[in-house]
Protein backbone atom coordinates (compact mmCIF):
# COMPACT_ATOMS: atom_id res chain seq x y z
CA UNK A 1 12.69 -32.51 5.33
CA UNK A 2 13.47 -33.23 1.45
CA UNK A 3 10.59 -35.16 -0.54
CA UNK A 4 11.35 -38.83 -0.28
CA UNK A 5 10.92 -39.88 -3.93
CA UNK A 6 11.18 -43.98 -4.25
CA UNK A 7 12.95 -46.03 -6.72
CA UNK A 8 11.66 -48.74 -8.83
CA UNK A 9 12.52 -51.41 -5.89
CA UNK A 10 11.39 -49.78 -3.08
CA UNK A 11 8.25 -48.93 -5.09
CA UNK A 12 7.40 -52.72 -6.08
CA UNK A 13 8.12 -53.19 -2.23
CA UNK A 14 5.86 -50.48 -1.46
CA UNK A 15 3.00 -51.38 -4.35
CA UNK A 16 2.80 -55.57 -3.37
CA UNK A 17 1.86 -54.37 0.32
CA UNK A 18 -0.46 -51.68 -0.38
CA UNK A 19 -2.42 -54.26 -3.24
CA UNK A 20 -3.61 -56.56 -0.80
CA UNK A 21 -5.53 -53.69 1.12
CA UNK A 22 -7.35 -52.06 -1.65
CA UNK A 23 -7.85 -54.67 -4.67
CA UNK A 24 -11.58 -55.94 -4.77
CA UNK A 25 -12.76 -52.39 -3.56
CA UNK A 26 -14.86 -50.34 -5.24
CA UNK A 27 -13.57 -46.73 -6.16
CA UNK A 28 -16.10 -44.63 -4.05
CA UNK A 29 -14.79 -41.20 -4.76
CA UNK A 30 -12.08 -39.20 -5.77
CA UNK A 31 -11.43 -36.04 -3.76
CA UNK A 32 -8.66 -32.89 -3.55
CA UNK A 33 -7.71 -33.51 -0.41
CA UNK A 34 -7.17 -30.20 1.82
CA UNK A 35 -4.09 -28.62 2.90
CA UNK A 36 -5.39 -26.24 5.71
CA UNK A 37 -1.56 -25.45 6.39
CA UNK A 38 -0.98 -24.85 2.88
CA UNK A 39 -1.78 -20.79 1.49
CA UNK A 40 -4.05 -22.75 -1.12
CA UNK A 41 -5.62 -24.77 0.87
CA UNK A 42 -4.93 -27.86 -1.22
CA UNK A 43 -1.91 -28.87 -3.94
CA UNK A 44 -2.86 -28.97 -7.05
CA UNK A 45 -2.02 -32.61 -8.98
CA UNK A 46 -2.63 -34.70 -5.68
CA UNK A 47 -5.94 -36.46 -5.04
CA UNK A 48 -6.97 -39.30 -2.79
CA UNK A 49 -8.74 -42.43 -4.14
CA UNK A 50 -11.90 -43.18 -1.45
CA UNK A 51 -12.46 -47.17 -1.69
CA UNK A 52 -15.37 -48.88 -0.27
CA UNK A 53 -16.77 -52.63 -0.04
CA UNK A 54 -17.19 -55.82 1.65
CA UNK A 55 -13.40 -56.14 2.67
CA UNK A 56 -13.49 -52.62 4.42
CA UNK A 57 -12.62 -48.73 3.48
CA UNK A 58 -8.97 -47.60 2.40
CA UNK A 59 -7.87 -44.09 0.85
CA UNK A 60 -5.05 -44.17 -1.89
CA UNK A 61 -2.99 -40.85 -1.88
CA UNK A 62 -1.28 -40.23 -5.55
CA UNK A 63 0.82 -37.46 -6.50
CA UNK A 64 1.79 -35.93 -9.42
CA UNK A 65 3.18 -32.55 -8.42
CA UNK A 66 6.53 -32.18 -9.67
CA UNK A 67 9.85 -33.26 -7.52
CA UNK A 68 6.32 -34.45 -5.47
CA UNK A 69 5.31 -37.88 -6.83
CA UNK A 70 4.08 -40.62 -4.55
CA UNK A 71 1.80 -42.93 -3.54
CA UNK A 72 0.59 -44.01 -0.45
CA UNK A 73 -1.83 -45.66 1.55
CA UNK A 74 -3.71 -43.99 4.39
CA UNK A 75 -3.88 -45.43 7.85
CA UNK A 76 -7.29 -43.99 8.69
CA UNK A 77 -9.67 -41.72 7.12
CA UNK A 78 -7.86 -39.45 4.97
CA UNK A 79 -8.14 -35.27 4.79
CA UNK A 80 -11.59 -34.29 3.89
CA UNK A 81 -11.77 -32.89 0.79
CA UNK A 82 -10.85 -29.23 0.48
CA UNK A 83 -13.72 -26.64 -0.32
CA UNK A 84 -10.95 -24.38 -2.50
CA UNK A 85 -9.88 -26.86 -4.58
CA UNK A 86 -10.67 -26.74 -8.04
CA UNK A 87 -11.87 -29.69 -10.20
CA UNK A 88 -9.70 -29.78 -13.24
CA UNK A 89 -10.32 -31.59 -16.57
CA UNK A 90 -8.48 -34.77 -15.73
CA UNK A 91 -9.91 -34.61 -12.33
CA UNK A 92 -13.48 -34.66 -13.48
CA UNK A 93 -12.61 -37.35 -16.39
CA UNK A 94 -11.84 -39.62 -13.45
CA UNK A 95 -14.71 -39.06 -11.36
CA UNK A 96 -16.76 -40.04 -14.93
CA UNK A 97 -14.87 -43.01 -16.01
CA UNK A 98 -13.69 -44.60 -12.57
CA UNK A 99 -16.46 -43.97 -10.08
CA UNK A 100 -17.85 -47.41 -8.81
CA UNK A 101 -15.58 -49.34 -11.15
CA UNK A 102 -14.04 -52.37 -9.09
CA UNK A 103 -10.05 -51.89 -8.71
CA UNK A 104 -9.30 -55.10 -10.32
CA UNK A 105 -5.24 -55.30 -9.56
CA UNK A 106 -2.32 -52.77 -8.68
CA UNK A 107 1.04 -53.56 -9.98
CA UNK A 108 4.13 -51.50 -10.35
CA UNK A 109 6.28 -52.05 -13.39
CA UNK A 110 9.14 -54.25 -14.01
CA UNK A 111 12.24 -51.76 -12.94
CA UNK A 112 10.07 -49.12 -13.49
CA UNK A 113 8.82 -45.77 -11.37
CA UNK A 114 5.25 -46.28 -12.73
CA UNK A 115 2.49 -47.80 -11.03
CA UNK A 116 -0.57 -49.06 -12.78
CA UNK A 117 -4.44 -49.88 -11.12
CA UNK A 118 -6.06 -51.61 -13.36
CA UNK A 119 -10.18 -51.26 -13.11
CA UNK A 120 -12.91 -53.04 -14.35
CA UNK A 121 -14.39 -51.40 -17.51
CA UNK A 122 -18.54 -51.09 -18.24
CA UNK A 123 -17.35 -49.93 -21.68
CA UNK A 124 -17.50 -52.97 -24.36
CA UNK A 125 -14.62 -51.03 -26.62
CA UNK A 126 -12.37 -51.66 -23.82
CA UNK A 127 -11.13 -54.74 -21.72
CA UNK A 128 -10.45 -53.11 -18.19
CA UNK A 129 -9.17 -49.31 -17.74
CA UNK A 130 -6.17 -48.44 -16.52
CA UNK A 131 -4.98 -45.45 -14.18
CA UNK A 132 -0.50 -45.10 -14.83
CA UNK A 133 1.13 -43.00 -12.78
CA UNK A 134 4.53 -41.92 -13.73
CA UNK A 135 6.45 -40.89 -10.53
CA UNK A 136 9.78 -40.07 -12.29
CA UNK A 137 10.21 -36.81 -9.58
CA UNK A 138 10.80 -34.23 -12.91
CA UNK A 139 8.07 -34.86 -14.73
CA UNK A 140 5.56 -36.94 -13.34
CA UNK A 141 1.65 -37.59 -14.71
CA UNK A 142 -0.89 -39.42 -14.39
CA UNK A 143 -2.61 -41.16 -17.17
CA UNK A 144 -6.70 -42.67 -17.66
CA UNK A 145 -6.08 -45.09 -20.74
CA UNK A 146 -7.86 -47.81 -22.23
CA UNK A 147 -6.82 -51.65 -22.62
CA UNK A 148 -7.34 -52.73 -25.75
CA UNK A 149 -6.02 -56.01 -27.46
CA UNK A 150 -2.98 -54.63 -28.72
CA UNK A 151 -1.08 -51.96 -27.60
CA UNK A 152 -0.49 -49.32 -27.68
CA UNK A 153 -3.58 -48.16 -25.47
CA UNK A 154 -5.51 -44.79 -26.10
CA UNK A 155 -5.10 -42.18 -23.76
CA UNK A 156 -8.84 -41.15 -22.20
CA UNK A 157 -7.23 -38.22 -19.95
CA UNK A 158 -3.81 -37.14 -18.87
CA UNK A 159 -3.07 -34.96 -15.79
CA UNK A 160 -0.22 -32.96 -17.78
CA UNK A 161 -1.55 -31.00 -20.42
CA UNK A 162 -0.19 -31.91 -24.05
CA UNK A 163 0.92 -35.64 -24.76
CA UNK A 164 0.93 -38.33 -26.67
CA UNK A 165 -2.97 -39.89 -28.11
CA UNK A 166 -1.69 -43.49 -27.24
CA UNK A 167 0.10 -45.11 -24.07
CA UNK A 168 2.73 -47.60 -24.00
CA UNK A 169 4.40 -48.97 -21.12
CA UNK A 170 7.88 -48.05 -20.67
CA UNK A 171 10.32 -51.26 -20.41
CA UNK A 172 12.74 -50.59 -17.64
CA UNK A 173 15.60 -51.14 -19.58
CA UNK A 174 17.68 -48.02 -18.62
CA UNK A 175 17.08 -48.52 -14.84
CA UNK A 176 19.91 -49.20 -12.26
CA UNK A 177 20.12 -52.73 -11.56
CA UNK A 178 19.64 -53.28 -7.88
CA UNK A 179 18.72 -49.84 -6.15
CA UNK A 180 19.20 -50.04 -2.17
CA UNK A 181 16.10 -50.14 -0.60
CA UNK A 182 15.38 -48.24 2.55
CA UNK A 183 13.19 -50.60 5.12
CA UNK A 184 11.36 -47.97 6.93
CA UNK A 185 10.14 -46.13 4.11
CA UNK A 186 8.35 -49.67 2.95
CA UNK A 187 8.42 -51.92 5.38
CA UNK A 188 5.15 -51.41 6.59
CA UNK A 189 1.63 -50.20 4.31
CA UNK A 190 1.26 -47.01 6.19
CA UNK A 191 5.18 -46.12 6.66
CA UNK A 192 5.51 -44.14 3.54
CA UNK A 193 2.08 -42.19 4.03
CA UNK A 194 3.62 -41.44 7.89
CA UNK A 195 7.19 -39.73 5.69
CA UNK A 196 5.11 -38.39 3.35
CA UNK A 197 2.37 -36.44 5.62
CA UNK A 198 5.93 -34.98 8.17
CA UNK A 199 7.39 -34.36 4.29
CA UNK A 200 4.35 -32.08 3.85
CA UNK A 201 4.35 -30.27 6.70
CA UNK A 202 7.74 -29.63 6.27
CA UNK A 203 6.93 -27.93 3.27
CA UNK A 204 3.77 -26.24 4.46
CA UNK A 205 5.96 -24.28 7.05
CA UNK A 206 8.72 -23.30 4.46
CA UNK A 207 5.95 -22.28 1.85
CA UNK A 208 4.71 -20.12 4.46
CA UNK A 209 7.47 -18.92 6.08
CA UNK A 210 8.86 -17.74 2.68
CA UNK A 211 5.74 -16.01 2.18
CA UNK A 212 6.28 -14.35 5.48
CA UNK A 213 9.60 -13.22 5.10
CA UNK A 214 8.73 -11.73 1.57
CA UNK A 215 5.87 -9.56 2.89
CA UNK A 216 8.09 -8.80 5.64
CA UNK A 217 10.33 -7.58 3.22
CA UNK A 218 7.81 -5.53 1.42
CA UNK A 219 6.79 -4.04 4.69
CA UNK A 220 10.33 -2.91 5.43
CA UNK A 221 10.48 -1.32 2.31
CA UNK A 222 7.79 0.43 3.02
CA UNK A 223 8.30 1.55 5.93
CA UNK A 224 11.77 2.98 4.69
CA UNK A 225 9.74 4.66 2.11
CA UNK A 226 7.02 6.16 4.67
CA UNK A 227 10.20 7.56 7.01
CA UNK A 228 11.74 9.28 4.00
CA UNK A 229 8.34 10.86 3.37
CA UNK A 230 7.57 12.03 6.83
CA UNK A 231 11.40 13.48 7.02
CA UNK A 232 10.46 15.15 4.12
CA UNK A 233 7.32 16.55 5.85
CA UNK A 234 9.34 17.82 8.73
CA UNK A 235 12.10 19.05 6.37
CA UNK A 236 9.42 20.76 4.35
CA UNK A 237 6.97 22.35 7.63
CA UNK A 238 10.35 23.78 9.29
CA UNK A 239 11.05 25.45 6.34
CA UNK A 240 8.12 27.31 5.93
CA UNK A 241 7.84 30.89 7.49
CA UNK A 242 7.40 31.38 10.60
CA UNK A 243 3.55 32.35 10.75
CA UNK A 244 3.71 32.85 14.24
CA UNK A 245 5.65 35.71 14.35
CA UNK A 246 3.85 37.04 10.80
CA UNK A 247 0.35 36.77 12.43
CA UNK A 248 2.36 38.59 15.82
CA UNK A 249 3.77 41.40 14.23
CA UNK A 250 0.24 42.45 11.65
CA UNK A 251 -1.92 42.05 14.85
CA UNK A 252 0.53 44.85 16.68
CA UNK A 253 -0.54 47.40 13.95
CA UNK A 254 -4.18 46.13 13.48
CA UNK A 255 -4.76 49.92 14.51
CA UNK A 256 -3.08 51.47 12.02
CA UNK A 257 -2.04 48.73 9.64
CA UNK A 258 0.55 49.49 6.85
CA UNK A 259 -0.82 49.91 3.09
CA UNK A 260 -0.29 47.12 0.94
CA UNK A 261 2.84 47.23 -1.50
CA UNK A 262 3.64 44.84 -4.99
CA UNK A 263 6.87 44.00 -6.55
CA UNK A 264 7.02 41.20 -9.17
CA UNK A 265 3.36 40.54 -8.97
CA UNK A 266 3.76 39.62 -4.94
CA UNK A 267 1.59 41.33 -2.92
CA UNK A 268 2.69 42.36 0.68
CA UNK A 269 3.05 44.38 4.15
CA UNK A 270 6.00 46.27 4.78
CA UNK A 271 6.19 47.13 8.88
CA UNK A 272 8.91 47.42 11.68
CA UNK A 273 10.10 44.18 12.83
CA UNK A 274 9.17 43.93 16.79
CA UNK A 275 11.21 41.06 17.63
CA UNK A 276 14.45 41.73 15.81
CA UNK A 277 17.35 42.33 18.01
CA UNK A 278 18.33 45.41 16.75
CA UNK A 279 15.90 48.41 16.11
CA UNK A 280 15.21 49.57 13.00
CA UNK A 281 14.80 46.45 11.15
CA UNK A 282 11.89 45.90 8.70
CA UNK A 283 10.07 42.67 7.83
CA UNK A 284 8.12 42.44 4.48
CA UNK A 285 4.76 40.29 5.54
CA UNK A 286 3.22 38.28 2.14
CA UNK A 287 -0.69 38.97 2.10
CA UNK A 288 -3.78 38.49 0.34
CA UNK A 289 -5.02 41.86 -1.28
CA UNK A 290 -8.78 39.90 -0.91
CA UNK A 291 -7.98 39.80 2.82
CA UNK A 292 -8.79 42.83 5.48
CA UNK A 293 -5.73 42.87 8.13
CA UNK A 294 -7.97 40.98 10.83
CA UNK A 295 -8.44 38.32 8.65
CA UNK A 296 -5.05 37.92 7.08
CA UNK A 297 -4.29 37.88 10.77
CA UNK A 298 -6.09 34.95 11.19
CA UNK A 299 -5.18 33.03 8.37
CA UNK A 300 -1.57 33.67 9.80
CA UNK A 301 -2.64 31.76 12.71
CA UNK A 302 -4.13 29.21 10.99
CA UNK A 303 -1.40 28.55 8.83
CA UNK A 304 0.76 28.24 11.78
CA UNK A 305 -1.17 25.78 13.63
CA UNK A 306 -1.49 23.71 10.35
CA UNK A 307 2.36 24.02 10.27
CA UNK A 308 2.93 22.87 13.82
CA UNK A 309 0.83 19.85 12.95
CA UNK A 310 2.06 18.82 10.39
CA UNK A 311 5.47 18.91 11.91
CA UNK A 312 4.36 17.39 15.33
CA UNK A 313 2.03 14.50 13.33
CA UNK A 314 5.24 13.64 10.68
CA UNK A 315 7.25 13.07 13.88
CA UNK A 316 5.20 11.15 15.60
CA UNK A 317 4.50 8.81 12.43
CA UNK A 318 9.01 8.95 12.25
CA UNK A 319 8.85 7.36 15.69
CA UNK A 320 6.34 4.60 15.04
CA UNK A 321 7.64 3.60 11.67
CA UNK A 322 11.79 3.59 12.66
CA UNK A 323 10.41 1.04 15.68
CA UNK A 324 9.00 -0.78 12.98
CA UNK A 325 11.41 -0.63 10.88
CA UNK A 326 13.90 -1.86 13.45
CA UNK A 327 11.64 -4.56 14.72
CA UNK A 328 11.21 -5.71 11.13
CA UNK A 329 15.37 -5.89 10.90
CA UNK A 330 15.77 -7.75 13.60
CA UNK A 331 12.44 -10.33 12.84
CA UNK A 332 14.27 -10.72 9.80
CA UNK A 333 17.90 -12.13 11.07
CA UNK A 334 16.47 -14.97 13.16
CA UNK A 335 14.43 -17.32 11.24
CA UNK A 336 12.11 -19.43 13.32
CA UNK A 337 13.00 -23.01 13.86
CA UNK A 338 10.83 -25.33 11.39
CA UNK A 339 8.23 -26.82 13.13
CA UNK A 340 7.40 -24.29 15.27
CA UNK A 341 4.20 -22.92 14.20
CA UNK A 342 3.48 -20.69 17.51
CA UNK A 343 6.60 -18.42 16.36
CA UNK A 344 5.66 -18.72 12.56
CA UNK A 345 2.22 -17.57 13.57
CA UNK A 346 3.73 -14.43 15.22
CA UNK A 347 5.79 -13.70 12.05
CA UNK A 348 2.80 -13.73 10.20
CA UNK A 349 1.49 -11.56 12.07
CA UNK A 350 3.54 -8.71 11.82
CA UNK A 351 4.22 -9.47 8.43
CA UNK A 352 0.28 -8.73 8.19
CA UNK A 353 -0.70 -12.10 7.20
CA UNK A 354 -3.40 -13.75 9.27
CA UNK A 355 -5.53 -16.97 8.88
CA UNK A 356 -9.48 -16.44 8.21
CA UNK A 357 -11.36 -15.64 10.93
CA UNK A 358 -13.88 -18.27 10.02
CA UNK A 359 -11.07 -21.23 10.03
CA UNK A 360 -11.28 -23.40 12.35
CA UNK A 361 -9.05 -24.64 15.37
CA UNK A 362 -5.80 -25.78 14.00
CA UNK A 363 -6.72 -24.77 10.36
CA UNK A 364 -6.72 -21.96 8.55
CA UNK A 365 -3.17 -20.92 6.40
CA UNK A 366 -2.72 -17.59 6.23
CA UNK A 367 -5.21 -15.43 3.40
CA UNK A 368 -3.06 -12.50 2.49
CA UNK A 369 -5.33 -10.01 1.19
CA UNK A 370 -2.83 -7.44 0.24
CA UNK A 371 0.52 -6.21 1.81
CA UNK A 372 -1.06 -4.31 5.67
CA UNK A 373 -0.60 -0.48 5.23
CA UNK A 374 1.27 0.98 7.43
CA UNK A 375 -0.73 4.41 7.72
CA UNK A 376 -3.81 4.53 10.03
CA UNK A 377 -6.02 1.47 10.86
CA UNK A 378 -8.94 1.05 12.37
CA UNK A 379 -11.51 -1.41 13.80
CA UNK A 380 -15.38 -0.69 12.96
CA UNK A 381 -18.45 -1.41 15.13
CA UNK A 382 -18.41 -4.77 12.76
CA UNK A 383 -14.75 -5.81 13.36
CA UNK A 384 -13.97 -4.73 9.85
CA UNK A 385 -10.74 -3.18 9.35
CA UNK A 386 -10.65 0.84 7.84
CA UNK A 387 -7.48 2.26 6.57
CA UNK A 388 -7.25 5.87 6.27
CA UNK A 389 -5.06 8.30 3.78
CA UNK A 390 -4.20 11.62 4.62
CA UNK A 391 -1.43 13.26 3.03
CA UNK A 392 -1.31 13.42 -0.86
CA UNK A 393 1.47 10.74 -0.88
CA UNK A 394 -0.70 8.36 1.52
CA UNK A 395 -4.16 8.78 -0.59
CA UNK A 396 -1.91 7.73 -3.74
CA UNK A 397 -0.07 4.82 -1.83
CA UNK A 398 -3.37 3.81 -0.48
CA UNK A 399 -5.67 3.69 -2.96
CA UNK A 400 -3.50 2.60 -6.16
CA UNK A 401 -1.03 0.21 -4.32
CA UNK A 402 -2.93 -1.40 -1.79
CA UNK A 403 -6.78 -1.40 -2.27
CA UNK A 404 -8.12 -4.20 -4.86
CA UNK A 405 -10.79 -3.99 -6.81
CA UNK A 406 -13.82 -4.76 -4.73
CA UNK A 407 -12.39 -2.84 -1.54
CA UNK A 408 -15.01 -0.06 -1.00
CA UNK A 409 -12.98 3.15 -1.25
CA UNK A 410 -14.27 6.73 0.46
CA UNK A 411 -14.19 10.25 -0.34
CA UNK A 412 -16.33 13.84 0.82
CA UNK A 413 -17.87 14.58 -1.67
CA UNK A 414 -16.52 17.93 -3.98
CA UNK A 415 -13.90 18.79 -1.10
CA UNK A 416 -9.89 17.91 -1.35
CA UNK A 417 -9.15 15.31 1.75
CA UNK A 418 -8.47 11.54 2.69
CA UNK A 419 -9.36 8.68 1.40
CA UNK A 420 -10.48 5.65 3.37
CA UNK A 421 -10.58 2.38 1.95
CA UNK A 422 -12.30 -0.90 3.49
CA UNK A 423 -10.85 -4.20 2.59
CA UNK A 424 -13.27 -6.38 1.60
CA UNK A 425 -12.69 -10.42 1.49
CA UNK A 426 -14.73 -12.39 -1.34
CA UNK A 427 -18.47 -13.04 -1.15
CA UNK A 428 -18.80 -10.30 1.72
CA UNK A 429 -21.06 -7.04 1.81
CA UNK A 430 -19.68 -4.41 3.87
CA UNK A 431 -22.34 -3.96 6.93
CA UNK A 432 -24.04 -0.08 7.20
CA UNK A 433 -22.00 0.27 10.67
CA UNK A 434 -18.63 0.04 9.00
CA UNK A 435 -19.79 2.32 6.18
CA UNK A 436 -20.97 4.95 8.89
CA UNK A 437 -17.72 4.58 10.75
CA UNK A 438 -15.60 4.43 7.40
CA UNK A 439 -17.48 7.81 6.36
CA UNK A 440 -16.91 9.80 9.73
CA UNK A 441 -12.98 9.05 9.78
CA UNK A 442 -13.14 9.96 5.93
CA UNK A 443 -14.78 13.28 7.70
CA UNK A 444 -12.74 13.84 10.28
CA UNK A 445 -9.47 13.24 8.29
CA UNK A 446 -10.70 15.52 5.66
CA UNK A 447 -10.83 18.29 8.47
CA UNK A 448 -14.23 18.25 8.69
CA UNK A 449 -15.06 18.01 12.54
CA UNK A 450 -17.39 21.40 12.42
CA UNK A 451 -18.99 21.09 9.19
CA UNK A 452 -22.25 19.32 9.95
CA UNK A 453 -24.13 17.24 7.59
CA UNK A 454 -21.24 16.20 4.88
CA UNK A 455 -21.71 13.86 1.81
CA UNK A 456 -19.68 10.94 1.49
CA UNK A 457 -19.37 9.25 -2.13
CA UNK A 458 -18.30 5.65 -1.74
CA UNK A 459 -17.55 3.36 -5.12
CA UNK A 460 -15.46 0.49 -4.90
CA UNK A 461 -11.86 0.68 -5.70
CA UNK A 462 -11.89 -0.56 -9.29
CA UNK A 463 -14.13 2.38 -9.95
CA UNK A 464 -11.59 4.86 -9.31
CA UNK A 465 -8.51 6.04 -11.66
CA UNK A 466 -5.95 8.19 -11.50
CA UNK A 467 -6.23 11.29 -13.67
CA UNK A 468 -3.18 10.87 -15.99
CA UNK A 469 0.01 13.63 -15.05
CA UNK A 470 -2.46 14.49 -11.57
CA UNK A 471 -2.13 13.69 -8.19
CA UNK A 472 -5.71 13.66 -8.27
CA UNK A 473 -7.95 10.82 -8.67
CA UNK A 474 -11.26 10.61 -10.49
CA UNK A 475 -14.29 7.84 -9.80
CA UNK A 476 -17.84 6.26 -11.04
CA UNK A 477 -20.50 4.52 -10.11
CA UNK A 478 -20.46 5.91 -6.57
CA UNK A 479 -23.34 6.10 -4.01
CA UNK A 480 -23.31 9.00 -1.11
CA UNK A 481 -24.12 8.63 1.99
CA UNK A 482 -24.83 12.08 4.21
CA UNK A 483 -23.78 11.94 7.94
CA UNK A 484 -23.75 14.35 11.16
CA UNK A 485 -21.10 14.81 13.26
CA UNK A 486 -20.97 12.04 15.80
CA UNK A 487 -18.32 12.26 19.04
CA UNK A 488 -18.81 8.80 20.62
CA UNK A 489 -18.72 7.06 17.10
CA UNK A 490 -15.40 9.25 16.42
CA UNK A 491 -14.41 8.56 19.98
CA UNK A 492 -14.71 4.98 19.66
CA UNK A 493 -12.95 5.00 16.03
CA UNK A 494 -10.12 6.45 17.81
CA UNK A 495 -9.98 4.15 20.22
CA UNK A 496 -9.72 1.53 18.39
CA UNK A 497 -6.21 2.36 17.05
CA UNK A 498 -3.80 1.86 19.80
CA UNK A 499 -2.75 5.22 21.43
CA UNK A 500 -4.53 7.09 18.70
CA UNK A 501 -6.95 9.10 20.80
CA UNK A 502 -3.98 9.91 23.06
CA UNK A 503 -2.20 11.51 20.03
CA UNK A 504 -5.34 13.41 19.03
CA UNK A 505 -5.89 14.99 22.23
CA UNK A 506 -1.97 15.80 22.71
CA UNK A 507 -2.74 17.53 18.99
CA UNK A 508 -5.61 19.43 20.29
CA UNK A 509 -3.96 20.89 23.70
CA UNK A 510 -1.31 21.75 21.96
């Protein structure tokens, strides 16, 4: 539903029905009203006029917000006032000048979009004080100006920044004649403020189901970007050698192994090939001179284990992230149908957006604290969210993309390995649970399930930089905390991420 901006008749129409409520009061207080639907919270240039007295209570809504001008009285007790909303200048000159002053008469101007309250003045330089507001839908403003005995009037505060010193009324004289006037927008005190508060909402739910779509967007493209990274993994582990078979065929000759040989500065093992299909055949085995045989066996083995991971973990992530992907597609095609908030609410939440847990029933727009990674996410003891890095490409895309500034960020201490960030809302402290369970998924992700007590540094986010033409990353002002291995914290952790545990465990027996 468009904004319905009045014209100069329907204005008068509106003004002469909405006087005889609210002259005589005294201006009680001028609030920001909240938005909770709203991102913000609030819009800024809107503010609702509190009157109080022996004829009763009424609230005056004005706006100023571009293509948003209005003004309309309340039918009950307006929105409360909204605890994010910020007092501006011209705000704060009203609350000075106005506050208890009597509203001595509301008029609109002759063929004019500009209404005018007039209030009594306890300064003797000036006659009564006047509050204009300009609705012309481009550029509206409100201005605080003085009545003198001849005009023009100077300006005590203006809602728009830069103007002129003085006000002068505008005369009307380029206004159509006789404008149609549309009864149910007027007809009544209250109609307009009824339009006006289904105009809002209107534009609450397209406000946030732009914002929706965007980080939908943003999550698509990352997930497109995670898919060609984890194709590269799987590319990159199937073309390694095949470790297996090296750590095979050395442990066959462990007896008698064959002498080490260089060419080109490449150390290696020259022995019959055991598995080839025809006899004869020799393989050429690349090996640390440091190494004895046994071990260089081993670290065959390991290296083929690591490579079956790697493999097995990319395509796992491949699976989870194309379903994403896909779902994300088709989310995208079919818009929600305005007014429905239930299905809005659901887009938000897979676009990663979700209200304050603190808001209350029927409140709370969504806070987006940064775009939701897409790598691993847990749940600590506290309910706090951990994300965890593991590759090179995920530590990078982790810490310097989505962390903020005051997000604690993780890291063992002198060892390569993950990074785990906690996202951290304003005016919290991360509780020692979350830090403990942040530090043993740093651990474990590092590859550190056997290595007993481990330091943890922990700094927040704006602390670290990246080390210029490095992958690496380089941080201050850290603390360290030293932990123990822990299986039912770990266990837990696990848990927490849906079929996580069941993925480690299919890892392990594998």
């Amino acid at each position: 539903m468009s904004w319905p901006v009045l014209n100069w008749k329907e204005l008068a129409r509106l003004v002469a029905g909405i006087g005889d409520r609210v002259v005589g009061l005294h201006l009680e207080r001028i609030v920001v009203p909240e938005r909770p639907r709203f991102p913000s919270g609030y819009l800024k240039g809107e503010w609702v006029l509190r009157f109080s007295g022996r004829g009763g209570d009424a609230e005056l809504l004005i706006s100023v917000r571009p293509r948003h001008p209005g003004v309309a009285l309340l039918p009950a007790k307006g929105p409360r006032a909204a605890p994010e909303g910020t007092r501006s200048a011209f705000d704060l000159a009203l609350s000075k000048r106005l506050r208890g002053a009597r509203l001595l008469a509301l008029e609109a101007l002759p063929r004019e979009r500009t209404v005018v309250l007039w209030f009594a003045s306890d300064s003797p330089e000036f006659a009564r004080l006047g509050l204009a507001l300009n609705l012309i839908p481009a550029v509206p403003e409100a201005i605080l100006f003085g009545e003198t005995p001849s005009a023009p009037y100077p300006v005590l505060a203006r809602s728009r920044p830069k103007g002129s010193e003085q006000y002068i009324f505008p005369d009307g004289a380029k206004a159509p004649p006789s404008p149609e006037v549309r009864e149910t927008l007027v007809d009544q005190p209250h109609s307009y403020a009824a339009v006006l508060e289904t105009s809002l909402q209107a534009e609450a739910f397209s406000q946030r189901l732009v914002a929706a779509q965007r980080a939908q967007r943003e999550l698509l493209s990352q997930a497109r970007e995670r898919i060609r990274q984890n194709e590269t993994s799987v590319r990159e582990g199937e073309n390694e050698p095949d470790w297996q078979r090296y750590g095979d065929l050395l442990k066959a000759t462990l007896g008698q192994p064959p002498p080490l040989e260089q060419r080109a500065g490449t150390w290696f093992r020259r022995l019959p090939d055991y598995f080839a299909e025809e006899e004869g055949i020799f393989a050429e085995l690349p090996c640390d001179p440091k190494l004895s045989p046994q071990a260089q066996t081993e670290k065959f083995y390991q290296l083929a284990r690591r490579k079956q991971r790697r493999i097995s973990e990319a395509r796992a992530r491949l699976e989870d992230l194309r379903g994403l992907a896909a779902r994300l597609e088709k989310s995208l095609e079919i818009a929600p149908p305005e007014g429905d908030w239930e299905a809005l609410s659901r887009l938000e939440k897979t676009a990663g957006l979700q209200p304050e847990p603190t808001a209350a029933a029927g409140r709370g727009a969504p806070k987006k604290h940064k775009t939701a990674w897409l790598g691993r996410s847990f749940v600590s003891q506290d309910g706090w969210a951990i994300w965890v890095g593991r590759s090179k490409d995920e530590n990078l895309e982790l810490t310097f993309k989505h962390a903020r500034g005051n997000d604690l960020w993780m890291h063992v201490r002198g060892r390569p390995g993950a990074h785990a960030v906690i996202p951290v809302q304003p005016g919290k402290s991360v509780p020692l649970e979350t830090l403990l369970d942040a530090a043993a998924l740093t651990v474990y992700y590092s590859g550190g399930e056997k290595w007993g007590k481990t330091e943890v540094d922990y700094t927040l986010k704006k602390h670290v930089k990246r080390i210029k033409d490095s992958t690496e990353a380089s941080y201050t002002h850290n603390k360290t905390l030293i932990i123990e291995p822990d299986g039912a914290r770990l266990k837990r952790l696990l848990a927490s991420r849906p079929s996580e545990e069941g993925k480690e465990k299919e890892r392990k027996g594998k």
